[in-house]
N, C-alpha and C. Protein backbone atom coordinates (compact mmCIF):
# COMPACT_ATOMS: atom_id res chain seq x y z
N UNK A 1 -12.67 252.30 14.52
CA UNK A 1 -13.98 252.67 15.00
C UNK A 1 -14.56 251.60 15.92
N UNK A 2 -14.48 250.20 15.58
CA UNK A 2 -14.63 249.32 16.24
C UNK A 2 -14.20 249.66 17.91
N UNK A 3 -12.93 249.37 17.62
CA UNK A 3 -12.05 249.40 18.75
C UNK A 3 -12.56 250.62 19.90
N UNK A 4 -12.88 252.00 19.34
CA UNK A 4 -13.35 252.46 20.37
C UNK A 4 -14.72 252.50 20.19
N UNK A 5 -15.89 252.12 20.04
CA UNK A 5 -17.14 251.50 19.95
C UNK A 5 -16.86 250.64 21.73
N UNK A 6 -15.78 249.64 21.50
CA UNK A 6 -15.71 248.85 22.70
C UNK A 6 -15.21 249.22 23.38
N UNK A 7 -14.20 250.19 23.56
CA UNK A 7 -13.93 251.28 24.57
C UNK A 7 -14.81 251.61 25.30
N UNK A 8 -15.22 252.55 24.71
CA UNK A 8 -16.60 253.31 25.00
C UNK A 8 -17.52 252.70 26.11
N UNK A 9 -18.15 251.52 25.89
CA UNK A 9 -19.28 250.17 25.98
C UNK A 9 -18.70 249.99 26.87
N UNK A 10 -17.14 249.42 27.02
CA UNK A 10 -16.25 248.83 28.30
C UNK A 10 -16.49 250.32 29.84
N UNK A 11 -15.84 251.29 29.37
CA UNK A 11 -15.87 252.68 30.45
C UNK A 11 -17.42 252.49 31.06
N UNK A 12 -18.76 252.59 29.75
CA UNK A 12 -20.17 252.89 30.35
C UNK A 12 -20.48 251.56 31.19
N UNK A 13 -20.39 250.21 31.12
CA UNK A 13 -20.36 249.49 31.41
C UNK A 13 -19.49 249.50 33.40
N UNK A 14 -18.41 249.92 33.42
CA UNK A 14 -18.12 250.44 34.59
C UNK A 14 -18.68 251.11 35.52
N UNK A 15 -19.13 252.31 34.44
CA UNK A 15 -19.97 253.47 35.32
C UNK A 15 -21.12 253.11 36.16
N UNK A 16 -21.71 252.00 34.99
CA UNK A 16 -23.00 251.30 35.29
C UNK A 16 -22.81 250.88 37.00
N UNK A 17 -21.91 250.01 36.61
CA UNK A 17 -21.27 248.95 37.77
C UNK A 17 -20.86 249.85 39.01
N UNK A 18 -20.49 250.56 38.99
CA UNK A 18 -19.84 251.38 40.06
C UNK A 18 -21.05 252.27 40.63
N UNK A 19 -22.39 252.47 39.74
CA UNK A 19 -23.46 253.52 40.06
C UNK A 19 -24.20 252.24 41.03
N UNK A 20 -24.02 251.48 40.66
CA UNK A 20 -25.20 250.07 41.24
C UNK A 20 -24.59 249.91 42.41
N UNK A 21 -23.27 249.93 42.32
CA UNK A 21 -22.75 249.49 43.63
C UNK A 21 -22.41 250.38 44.90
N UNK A 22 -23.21 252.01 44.82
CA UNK A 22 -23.35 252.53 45.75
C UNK A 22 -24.72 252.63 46.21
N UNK A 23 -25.69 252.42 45.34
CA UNK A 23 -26.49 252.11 45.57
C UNK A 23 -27.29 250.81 46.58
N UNK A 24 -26.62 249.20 46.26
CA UNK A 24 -27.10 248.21 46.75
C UNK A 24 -25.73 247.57 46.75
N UNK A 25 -25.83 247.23 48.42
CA UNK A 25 -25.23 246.25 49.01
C UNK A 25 -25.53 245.14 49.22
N UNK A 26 -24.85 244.09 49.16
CA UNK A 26 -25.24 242.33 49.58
C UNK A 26 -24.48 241.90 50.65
N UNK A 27 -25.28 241.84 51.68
CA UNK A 27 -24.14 242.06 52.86
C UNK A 27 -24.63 240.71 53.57
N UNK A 28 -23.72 239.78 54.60
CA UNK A 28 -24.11 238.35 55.15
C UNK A 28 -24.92 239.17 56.71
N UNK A 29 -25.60 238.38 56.97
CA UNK A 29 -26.36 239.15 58.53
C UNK A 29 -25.75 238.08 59.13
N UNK A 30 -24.79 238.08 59.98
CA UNK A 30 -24.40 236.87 61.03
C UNK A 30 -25.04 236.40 62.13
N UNK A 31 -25.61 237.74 62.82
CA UNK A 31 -26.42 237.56 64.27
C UNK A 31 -27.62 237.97 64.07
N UNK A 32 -28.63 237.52 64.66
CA UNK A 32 -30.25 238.42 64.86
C UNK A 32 -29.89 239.59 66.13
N UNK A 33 -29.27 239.63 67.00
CA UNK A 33 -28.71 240.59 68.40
C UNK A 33 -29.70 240.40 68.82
N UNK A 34 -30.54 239.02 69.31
CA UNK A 34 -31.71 238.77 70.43
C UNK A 34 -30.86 237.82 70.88
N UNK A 35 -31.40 237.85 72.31
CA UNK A 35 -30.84 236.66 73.23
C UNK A 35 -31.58 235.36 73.31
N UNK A 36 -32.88 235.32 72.27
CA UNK A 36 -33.52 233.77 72.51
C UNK A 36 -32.59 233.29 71.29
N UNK A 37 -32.60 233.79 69.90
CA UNK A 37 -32.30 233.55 68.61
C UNK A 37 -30.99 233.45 68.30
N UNK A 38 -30.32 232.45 67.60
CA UNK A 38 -29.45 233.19 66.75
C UNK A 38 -29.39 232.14 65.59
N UNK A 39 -28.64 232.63 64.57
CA UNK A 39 -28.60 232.00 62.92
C UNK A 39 -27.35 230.99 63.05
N UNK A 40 -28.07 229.70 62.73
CA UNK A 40 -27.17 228.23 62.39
C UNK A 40 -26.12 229.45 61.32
N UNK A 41 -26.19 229.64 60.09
CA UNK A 41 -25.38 229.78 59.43
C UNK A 41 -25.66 231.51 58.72
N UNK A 42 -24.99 232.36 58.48
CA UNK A 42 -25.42 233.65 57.46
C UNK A 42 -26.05 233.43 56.78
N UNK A 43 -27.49 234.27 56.62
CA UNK A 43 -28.12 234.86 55.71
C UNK A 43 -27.52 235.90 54.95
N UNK A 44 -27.90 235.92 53.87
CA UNK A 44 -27.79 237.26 53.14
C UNK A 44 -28.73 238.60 53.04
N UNK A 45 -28.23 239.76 53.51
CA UNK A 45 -29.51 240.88 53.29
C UNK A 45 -29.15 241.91 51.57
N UNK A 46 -30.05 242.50 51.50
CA UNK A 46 -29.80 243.60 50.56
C UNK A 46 -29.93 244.77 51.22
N UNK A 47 -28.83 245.95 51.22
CA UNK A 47 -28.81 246.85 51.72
C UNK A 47 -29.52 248.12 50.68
N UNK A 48 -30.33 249.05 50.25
CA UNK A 48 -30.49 249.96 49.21
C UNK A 48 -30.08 251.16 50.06
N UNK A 49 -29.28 252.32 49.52
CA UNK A 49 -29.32 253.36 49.68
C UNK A 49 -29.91 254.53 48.81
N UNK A 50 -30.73 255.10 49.41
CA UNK A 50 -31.72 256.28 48.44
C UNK A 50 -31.26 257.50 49.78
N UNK A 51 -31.76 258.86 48.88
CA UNK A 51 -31.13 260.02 49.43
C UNK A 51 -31.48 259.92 51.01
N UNK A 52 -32.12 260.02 51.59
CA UNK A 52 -32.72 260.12 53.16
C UNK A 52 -32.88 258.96 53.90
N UNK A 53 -32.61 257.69 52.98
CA UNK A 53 -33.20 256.04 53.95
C UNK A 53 -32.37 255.19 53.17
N UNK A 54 -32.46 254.35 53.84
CA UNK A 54 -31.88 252.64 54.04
C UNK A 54 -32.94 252.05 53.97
N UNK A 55 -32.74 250.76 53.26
CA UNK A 55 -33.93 249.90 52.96
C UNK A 55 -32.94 248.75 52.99
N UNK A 56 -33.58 247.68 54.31
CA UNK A 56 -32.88 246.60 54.18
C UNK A 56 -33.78 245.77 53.94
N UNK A 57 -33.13 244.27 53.23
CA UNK A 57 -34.36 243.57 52.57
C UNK A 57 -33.63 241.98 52.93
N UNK A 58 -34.45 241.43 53.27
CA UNK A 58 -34.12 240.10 53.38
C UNK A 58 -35.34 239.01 52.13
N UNK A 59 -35.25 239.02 50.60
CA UNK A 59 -35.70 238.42 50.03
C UNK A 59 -36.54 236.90 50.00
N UNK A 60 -35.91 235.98 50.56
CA UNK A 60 -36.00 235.09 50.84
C UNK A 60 -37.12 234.66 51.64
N UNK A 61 -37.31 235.81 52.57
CA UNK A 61 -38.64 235.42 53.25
C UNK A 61 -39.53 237.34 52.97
N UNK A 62 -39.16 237.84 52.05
CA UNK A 62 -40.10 239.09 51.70
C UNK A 62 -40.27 240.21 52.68
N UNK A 63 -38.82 240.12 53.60
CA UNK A 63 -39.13 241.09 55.18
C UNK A 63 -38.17 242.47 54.54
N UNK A 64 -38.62 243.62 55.24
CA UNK A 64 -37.73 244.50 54.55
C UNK A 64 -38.14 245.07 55.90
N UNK A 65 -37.09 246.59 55.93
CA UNK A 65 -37.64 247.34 56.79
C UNK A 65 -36.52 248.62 56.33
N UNK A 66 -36.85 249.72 57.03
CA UNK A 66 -36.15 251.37 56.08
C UNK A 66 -35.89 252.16 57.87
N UNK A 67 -34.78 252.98 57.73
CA UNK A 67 -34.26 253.91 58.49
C UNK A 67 -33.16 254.59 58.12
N UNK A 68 -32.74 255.52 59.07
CA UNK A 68 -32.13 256.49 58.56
C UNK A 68 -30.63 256.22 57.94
N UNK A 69 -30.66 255.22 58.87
CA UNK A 69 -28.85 254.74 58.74
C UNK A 69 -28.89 253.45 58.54
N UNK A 70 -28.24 253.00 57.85
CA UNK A 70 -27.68 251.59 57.79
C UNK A 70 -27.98 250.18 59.10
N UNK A 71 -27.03 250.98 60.09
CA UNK A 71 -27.19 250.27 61.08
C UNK A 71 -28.78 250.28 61.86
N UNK A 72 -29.33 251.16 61.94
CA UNK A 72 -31.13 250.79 62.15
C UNK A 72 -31.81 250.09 61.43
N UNK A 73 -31.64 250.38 59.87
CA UNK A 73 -32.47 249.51 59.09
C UNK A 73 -31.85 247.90 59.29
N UNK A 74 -30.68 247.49 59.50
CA UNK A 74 -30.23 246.29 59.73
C UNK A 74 -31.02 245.79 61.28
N UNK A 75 -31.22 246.55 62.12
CA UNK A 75 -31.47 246.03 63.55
C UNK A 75 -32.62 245.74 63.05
N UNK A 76 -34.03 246.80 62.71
CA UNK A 76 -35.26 246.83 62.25
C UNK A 76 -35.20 245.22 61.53
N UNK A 77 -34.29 245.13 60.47
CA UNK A 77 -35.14 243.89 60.05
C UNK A 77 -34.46 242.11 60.30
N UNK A 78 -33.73 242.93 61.22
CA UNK A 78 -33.75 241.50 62.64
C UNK A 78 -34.83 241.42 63.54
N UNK A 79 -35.28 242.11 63.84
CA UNK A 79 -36.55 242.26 64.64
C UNK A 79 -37.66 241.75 63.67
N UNK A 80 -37.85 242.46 62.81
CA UNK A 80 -39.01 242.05 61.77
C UNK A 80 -38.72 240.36 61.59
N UNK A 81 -37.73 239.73 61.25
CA UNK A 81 -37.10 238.63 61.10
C UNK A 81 -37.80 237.27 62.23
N UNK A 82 -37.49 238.10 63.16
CA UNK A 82 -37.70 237.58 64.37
C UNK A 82 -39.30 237.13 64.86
N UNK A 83 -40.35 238.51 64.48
CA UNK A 83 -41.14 238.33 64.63
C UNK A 83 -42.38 237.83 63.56
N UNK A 84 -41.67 237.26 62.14
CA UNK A 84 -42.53 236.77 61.05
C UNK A 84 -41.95 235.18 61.83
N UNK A 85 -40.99 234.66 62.42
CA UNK A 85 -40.69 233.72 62.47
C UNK A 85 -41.76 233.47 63.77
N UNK A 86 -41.90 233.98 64.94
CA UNK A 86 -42.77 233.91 65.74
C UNK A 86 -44.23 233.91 65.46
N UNK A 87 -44.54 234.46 64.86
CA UNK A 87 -45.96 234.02 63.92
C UNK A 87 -45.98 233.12 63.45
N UNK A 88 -45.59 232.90 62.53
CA UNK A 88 -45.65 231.53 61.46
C UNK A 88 -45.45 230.60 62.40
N UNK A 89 -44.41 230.47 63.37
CA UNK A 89 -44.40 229.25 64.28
C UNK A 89 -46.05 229.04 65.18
N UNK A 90 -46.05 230.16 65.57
CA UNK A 90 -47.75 230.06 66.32
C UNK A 90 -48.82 229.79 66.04
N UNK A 91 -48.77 229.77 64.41
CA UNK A 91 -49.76 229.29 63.28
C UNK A 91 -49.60 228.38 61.90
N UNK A 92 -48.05 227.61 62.55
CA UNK A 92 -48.22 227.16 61.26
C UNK A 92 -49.12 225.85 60.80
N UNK A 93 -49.82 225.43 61.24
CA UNK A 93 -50.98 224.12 61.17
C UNK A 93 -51.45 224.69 60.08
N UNK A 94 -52.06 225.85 59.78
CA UNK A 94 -52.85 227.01 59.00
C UNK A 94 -52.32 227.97 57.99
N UNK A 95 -50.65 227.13 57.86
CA UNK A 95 -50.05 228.10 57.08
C UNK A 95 -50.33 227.73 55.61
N UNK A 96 -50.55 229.12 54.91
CA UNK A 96 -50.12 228.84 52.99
C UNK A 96 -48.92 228.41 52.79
N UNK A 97 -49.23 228.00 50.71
CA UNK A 97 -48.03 227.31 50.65
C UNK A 97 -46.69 228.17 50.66
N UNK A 98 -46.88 229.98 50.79
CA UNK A 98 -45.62 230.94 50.46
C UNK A 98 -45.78 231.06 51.93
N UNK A 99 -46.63 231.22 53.27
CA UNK A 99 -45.80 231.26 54.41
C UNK A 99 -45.20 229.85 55.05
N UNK A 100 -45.57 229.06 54.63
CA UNK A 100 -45.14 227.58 54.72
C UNK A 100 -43.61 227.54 54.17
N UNK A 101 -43.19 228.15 53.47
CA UNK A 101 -41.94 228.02 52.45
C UNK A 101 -41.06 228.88 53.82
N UNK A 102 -41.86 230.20 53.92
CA UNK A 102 -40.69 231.37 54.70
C UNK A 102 -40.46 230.26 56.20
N UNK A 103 -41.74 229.81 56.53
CA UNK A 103 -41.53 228.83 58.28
C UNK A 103 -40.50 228.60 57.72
N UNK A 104 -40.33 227.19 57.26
CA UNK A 104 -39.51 226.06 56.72
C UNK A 104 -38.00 226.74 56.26
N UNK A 105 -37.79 228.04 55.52
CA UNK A 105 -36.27 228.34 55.42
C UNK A 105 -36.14 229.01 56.87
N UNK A 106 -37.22 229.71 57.70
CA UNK A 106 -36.62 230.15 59.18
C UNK A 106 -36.30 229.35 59.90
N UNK A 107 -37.09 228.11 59.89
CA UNK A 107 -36.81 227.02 61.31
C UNK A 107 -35.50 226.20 60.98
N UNK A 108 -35.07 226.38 59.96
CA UNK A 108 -33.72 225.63 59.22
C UNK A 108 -32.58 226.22 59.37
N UNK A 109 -32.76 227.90 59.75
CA UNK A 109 -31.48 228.60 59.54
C UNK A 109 -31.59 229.69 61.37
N UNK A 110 -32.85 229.57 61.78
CA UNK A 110 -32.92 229.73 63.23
C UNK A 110 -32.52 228.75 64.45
N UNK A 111 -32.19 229.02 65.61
CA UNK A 111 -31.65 227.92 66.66
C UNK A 111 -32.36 229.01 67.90
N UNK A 112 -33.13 228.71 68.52
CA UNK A 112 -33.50 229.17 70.29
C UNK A 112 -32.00 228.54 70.99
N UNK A 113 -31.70 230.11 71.70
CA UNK A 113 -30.59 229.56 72.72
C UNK A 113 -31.03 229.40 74.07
């Protein structure tokens, strides 16, 4: 009984794993695809798939953005990316201590070409 108790637990445990993983992707973003910008080294995004949208999420600095396909929601939140980093640079004298944190990991992992 044991033995398949952990059977059991082991299979649902899969299912789990395999349901999550069509759901959310962890994918590296290599390029921003702007010609001023590009990334010293990969970031990581989160990809979500829900029935009709894409939700890409870049955690780290709280940017997300949603479209139909994969590849839009990825462009969308290079752009978004792009332009929290352009703000915060234009204001950061005045920045809080959580947009102070997002400047500081953008200007570290951004390069102007």
């Amino acid at each position: 009984m044991a033995q398949t108790l952990l059977t059991r637990n082991q299979d649902l445990t899969k299912e789990i794993l395999h349901f999550i993983g069509k759901q959310y992707r962890i994918v590296p973003l290599n390029s921003l695809k702007h010609p001023k910008y590009r990334l010293n080294t990969p970031v990581y995004i989160t990809l979500e798939f829900e029935k009709d949208k894409v939700i890409a999420s870049f955690d780290d600095i709280e940017a997300f953005s949603w479209a139909d396909t994969e590849f839009e929601a990825t462009d969308q939140l290079c752009e978004e990316i792009i332009q929290l980093y352009e703000d915060l640079k234009a204001d950061k004298e005045n920045l809080g201590p959580l947009p102070q944190k997002w400047f500081e990991y953008l200007d570290s992992h951004l390069m102007m070409i």
